[in-house]
C-alpha atoms as a PDB file:
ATOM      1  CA  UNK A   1     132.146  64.779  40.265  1.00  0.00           C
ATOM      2  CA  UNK A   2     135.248  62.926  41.787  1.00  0.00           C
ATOM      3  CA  UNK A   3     138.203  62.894  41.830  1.00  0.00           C
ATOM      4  CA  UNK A   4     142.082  62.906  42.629  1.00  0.00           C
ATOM      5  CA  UNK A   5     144.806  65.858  42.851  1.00  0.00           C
ATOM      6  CA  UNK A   6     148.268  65.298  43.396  1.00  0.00           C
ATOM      7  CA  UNK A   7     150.986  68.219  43.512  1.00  0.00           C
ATOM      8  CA  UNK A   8     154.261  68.737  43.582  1.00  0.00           C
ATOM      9  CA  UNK A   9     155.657  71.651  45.118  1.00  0.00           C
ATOM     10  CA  UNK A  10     158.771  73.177  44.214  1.00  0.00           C
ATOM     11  CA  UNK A  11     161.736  74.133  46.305  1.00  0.00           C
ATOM     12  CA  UNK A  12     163.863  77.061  45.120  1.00  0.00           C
ATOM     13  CA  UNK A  13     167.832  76.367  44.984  1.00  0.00           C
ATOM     14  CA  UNK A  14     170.286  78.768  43.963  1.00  0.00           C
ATOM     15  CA  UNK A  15     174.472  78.389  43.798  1.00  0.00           C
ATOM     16  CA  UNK A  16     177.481  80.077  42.570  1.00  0.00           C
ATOM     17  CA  UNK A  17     176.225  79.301  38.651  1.00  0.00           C
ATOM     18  CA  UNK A  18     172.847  80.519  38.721  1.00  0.00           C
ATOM     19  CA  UNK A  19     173.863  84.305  38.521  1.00  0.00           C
ATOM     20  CA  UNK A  20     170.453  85.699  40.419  1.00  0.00           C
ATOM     21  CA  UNK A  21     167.887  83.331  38.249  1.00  0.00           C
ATOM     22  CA  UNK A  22     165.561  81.174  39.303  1.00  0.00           C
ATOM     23  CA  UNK A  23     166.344  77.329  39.899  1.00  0.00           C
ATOM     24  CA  UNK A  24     163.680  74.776  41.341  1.00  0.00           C
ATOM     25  CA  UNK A  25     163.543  70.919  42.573  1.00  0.00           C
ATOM     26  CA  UNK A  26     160.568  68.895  43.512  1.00  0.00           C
ATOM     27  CA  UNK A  27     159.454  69.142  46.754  1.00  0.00           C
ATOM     28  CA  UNK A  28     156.826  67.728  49.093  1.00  0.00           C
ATOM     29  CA  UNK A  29     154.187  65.547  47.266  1.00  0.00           C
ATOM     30  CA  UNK A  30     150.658  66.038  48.686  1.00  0.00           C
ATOM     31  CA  UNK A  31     147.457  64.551  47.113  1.00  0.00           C
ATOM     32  CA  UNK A  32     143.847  64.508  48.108  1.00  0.00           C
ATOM     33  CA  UNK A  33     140.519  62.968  46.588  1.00  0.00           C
ATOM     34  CA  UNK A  34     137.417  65.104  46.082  1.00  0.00           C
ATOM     35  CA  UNK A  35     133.752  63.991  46.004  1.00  0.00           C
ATOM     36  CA  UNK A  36     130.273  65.254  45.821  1.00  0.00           C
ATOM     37  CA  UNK A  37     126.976  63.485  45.923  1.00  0.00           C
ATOM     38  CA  UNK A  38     122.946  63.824  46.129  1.00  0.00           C
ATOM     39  CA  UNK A  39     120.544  62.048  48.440  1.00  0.00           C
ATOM     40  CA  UNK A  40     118.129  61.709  45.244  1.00  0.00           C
ATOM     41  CA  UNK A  41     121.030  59.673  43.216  1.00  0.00           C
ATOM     42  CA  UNK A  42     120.842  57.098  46.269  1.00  0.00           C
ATOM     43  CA  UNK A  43     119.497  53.637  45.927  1.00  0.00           C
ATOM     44  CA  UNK A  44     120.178  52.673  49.350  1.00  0.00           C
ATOM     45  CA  UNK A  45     117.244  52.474  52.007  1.00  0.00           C
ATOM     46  CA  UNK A  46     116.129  56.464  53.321  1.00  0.00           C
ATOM     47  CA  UNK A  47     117.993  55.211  57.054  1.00  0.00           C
ATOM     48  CA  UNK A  48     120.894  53.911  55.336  1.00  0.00           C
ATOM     49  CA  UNK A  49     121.688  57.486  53.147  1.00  0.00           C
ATOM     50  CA  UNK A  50     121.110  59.438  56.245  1.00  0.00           C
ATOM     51  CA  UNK A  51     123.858  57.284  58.153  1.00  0.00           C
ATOM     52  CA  UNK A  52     125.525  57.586  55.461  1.00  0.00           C
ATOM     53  CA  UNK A  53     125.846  61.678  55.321  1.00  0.00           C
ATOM     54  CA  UNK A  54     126.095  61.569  59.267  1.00  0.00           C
ATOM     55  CA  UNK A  55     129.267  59.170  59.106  1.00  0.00           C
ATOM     56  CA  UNK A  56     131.168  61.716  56.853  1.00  0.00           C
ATOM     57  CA  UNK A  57     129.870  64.702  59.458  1.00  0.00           C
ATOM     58  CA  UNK A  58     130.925  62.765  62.115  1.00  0.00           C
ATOM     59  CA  UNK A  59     134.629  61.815  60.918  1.00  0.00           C
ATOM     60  CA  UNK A  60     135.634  65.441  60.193  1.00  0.00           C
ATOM     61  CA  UNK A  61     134.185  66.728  63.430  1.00  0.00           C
ATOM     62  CA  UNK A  62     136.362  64.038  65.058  1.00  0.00           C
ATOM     63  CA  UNK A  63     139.427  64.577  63.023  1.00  0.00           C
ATOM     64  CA  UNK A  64     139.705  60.827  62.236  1.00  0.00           C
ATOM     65  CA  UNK A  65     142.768  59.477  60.302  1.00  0.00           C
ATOM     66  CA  UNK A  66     141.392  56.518  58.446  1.00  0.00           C
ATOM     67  CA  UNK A  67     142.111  54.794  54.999  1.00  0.00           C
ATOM     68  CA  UNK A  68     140.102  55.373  52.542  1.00  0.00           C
ATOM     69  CA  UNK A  69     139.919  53.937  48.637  1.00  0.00           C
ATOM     70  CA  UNK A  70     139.096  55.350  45.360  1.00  0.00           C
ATOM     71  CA  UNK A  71     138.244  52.985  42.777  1.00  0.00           C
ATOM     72  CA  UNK A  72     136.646  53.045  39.545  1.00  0.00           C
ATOM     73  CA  UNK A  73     134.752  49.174  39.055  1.00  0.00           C
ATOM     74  CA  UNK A  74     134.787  49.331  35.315  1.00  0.00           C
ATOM     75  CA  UNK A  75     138.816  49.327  34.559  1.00  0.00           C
ATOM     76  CA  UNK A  76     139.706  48.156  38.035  1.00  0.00           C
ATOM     77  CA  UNK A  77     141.589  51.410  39.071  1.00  0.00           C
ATOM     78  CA  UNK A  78     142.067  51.662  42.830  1.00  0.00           C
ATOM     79  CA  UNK A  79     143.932  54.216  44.685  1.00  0.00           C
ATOM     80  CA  UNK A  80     144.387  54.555  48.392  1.00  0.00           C
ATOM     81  CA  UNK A  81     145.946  55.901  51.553  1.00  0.00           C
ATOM     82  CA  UNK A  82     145.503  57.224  55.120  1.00  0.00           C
ATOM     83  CA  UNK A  83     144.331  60.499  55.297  1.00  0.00           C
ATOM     84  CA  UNK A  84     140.920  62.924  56.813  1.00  0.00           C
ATOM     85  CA  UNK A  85     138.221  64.398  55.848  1.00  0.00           C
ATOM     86  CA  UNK A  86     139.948  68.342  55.527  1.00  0.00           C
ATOM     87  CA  UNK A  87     136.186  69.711  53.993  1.00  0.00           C
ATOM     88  CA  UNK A  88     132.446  69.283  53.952  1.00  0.00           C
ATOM     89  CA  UNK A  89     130.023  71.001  52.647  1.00  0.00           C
ATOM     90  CA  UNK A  90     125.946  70.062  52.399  1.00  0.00           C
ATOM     91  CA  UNK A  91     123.404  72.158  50.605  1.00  0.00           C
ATOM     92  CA  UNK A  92     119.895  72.065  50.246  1.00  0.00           C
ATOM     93  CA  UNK A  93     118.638  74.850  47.832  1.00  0.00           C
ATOM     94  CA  UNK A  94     114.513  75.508  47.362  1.00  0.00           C
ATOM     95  CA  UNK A  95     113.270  72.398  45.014  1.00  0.00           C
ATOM     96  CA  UNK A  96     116.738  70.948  44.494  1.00  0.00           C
ATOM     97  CA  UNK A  97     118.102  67.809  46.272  1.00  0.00           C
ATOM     98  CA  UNK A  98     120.468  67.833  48.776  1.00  0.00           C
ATOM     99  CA  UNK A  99     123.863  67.247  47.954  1.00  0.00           C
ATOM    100  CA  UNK A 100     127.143  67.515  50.200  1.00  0.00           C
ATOM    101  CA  UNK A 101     130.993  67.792  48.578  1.00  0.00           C
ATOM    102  CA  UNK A 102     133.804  66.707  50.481  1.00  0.00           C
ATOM    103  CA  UNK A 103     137.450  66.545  50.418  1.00  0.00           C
ATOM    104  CA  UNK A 104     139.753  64.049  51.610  1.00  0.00           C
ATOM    105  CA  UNK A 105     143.493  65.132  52.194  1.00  0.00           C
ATOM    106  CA  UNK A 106     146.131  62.649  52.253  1.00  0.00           C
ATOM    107  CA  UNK A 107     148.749  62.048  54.929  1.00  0.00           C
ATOM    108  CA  UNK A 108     152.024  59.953  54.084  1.00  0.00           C
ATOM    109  CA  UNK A 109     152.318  57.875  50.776  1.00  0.00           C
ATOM    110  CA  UNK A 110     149.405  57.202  48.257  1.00  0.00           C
ATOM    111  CA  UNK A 111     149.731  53.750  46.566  1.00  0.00           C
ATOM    112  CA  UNK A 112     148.330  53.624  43.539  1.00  0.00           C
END
């Protein structure tokens, strides 16, 4: 499964008029993609998947800002930005392949 999330959060306002009740205007605008995989849905070359789930490892550990682009071939969708890697998970359960999830968190404007 992949995806994107973008949120809105809400800032509370009050004034004279609003007598105690609750009054709200959009915020901050964050947005992240999410993405899992498994080394058995691979077509690439055994050294190339393997460099593959190493060069995610390695960007989170480093805390590298890069761009990175969604895009979906078939209708020609593309969304993108400059962001990290904010999560990463890999498991390898008994007589299952070994997948990995990740999350990348977006940092300033995403064009779409």
């Amino acid at each position: 499964t992949n995806g994107l999330e973008i949120a809105v959060a809400t800032q509370d306002t009050t004034n004279k008029c609003s007598e105690g009740t609750t009054q709200s205007v959009p915020g901050l605008l964050s947005w992240s993609f999410s993405g899992d995989g498994q080394a058995t849905s691979i077509t690439l070359l055994e050294e190339d998947t393997k460099a593959n789930f190493q060069e995610i490892l390695n960007l989170i550990v480093a805390k590298t800002v890069f761009f990175a682009r969604w895009t979906n071939v078939a209708t020609s969708l593309v969304r993108e930005g400059m962001g990290y890697l904010s999560s990463y998970n890999e498991t390898a359960g008994n007589a299952e392949p070994y997948t990995f999830t990740f999350t990348f968190t977006g940092s300033g404007q995403i064009f779409t």
